[in-house]
C-alpha atoms as a PDB file:
ATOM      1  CA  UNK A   1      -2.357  -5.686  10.146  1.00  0.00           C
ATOM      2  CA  UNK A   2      -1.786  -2.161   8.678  1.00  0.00           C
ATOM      3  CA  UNK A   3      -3.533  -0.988   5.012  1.00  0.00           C
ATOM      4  CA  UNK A   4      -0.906   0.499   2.751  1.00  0.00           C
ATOM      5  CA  UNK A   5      -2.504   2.750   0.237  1.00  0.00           C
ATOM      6  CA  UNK A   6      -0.637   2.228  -3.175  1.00  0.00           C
ATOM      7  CA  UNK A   7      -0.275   4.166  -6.659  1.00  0.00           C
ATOM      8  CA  UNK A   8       1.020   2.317  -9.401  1.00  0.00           C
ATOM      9  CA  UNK A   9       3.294   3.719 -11.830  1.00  0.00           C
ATOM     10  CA  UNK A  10       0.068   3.536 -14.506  1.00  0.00           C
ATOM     11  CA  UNK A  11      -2.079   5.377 -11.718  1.00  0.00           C
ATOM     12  CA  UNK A  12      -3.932   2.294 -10.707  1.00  0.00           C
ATOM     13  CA  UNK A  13      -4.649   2.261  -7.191  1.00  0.00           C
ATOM     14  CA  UNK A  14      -4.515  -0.607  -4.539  1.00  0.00           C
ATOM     15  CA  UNK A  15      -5.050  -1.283  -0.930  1.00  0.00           C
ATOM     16  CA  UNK A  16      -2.319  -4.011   0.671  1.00  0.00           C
ATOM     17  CA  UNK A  17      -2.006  -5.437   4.042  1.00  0.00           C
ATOM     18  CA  UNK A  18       0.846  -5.420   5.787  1.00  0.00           C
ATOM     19  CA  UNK A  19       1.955  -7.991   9.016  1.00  0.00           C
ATOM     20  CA  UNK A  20       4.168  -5.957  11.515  1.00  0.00           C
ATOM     21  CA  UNK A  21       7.915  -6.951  10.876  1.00  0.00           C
ATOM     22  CA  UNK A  22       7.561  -7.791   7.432  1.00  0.00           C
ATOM     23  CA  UNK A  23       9.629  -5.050   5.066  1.00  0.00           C
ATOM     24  CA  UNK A  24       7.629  -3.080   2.803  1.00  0.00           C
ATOM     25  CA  UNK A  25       9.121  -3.724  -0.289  1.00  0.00           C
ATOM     26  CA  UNK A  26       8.167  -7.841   0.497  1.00  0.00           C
ATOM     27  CA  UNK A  27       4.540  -6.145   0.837  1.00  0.00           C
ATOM     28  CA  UNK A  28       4.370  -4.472  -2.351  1.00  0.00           C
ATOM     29  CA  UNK A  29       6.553  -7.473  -4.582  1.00  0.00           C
ATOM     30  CA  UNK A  30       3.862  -9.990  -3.261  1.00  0.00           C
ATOM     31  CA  UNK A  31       1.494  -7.857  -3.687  1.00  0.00           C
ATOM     32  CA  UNK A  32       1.468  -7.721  -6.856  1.00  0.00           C
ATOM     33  CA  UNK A  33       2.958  -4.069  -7.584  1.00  0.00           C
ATOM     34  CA  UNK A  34       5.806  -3.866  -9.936  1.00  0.00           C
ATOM     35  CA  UNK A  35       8.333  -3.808  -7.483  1.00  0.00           C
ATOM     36  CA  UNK A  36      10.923  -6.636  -7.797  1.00  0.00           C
ATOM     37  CA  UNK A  37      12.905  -6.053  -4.803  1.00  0.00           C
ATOM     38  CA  UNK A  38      15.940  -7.537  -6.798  1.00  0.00           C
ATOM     39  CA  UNK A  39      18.962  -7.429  -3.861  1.00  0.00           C
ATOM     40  CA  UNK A  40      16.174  -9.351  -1.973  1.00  0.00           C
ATOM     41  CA  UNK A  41      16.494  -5.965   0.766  1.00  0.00           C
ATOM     42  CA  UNK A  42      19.685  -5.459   0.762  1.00  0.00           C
ATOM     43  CA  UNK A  43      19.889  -1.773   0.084  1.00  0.00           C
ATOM     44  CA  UNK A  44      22.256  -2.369  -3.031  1.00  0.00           C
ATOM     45  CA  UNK A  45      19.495  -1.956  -6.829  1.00  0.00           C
ATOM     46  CA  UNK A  46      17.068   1.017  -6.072  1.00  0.00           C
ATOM     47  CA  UNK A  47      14.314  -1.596  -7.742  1.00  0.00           C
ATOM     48  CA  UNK A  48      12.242  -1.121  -4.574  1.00  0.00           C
ATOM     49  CA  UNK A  49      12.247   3.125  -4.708  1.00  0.00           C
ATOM     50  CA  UNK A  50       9.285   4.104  -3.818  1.00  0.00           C
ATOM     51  CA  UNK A  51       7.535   8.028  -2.924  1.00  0.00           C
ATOM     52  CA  UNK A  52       6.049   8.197   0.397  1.00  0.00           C
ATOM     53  CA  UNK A  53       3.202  10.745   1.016  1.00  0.00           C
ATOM     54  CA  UNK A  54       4.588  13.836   2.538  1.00  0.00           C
ATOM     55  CA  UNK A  55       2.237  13.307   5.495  1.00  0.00           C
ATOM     56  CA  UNK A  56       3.718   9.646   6.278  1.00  0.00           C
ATOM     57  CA  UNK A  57       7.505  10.978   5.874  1.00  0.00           C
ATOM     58  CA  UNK A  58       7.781  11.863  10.162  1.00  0.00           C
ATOM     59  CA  UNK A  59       6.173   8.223  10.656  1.00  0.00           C
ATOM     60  CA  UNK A  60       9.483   6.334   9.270  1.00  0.00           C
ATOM     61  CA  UNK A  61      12.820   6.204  10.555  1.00  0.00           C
ATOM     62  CA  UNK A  62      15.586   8.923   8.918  1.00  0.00           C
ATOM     63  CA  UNK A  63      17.062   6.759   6.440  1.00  0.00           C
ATOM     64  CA  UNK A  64      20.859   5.488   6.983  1.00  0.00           C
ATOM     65  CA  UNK A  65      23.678   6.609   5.381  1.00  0.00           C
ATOM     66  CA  UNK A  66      23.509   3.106   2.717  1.00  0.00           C
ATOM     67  CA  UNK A  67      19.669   4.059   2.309  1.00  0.00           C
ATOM     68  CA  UNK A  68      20.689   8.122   1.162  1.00  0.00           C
ATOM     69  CA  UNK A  69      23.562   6.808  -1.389  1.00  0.00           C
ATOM     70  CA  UNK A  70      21.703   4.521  -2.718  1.00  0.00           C
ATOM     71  CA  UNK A  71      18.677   7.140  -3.690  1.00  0.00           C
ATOM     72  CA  UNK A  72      21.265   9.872  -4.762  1.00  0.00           C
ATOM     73  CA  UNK A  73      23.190   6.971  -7.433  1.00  0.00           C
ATOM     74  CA  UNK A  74      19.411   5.829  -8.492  1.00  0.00           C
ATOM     75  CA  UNK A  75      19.148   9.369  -9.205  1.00  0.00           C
ATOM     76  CA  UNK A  76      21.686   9.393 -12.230  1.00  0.00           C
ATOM     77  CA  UNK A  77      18.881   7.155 -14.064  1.00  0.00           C
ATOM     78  CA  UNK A  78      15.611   7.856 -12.625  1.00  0.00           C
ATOM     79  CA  UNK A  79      13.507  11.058 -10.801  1.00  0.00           C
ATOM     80  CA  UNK A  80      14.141  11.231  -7.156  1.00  0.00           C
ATOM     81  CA  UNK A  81      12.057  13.442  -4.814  1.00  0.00           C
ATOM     82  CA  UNK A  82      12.188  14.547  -1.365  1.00  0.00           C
ATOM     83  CA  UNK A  83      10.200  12.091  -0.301  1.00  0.00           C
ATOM     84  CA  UNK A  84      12.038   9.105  -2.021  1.00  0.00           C
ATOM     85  CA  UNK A  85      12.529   6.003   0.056  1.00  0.00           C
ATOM     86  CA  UNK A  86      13.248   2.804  -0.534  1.00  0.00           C
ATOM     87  CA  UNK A  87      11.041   0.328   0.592  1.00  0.00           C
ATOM     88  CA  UNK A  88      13.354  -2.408   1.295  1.00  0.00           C
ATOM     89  CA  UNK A  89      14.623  -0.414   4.709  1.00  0.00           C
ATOM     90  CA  UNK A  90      11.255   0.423   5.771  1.00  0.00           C
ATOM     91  CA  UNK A  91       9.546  -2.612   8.824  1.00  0.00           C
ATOM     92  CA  UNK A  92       6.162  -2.263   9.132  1.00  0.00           C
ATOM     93  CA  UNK A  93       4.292  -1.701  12.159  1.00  0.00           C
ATOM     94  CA  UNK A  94       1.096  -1.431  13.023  1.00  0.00           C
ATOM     95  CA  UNK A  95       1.812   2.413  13.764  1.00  0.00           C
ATOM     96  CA  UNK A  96       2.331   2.721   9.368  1.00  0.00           C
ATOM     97  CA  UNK A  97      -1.425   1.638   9.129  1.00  0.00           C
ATOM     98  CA  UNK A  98      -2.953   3.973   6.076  1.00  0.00           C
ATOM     99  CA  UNK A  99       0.491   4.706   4.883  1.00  0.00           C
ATOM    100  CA  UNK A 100       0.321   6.344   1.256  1.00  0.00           C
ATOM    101  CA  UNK A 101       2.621   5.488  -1.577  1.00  0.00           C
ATOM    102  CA  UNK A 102       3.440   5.878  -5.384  1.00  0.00           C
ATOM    103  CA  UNK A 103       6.004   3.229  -6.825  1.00  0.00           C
ATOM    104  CA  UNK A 104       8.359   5.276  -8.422  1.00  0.00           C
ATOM    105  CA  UNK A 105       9.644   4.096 -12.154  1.00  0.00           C
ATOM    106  CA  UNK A 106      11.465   1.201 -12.913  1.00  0.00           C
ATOM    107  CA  UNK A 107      15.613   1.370 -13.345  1.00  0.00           C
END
């Protein structure tokens, strides 16, 4: 299992574990977090943006081409940042254990 390290959008902090193969954004929506993971991971609401500590960015796969749009429309509503991601295209793996995280705002 692999700890994720997650700020809430209220600061609140929280550790979660994570099975290998699971998606992230199922981590954080039964975890708890306010992330409602609303297209269920398909890559289509943005309600699953998360910002990944700078140090974890190398760790994850380059996000695809569906991943990038979808930040850059989100952006027309919300803050994006460098390091936005969204967690529904992230897979755990036990190589992600201690990854850091804020949940971004709500859309």
């Amino acid at each position: 299992m692999a700890q994720i390290f997650v700020t809430q959008q209220n600061g609140e902090s929280l550790t979660l574990e994570a099975q290998p193969g699971r998606r992230l954004m199922e981590v954080l929506r039964d975890g708890g977090t306010t992330v409602e993971g609303t297209c269920g991971g398909a890559c289509s609401c943005g309600s699953c943006h998360v910002y990944v500590e700078e140090a974890w960015l190398a760790e994850l796969t380059e996000p695809k081409d569906e991943e990038r749009e979808m930040i850059e429309a989100i952006g027309e509503v919300i803050e994006v940042r460098p390091n936005s991601r969204l967690a529904c295209q992230i897979q755990m793996s036990d190589a992600l254990d201690g990854l850091a995280l804020t949940i971004a705002e709500a859309i």
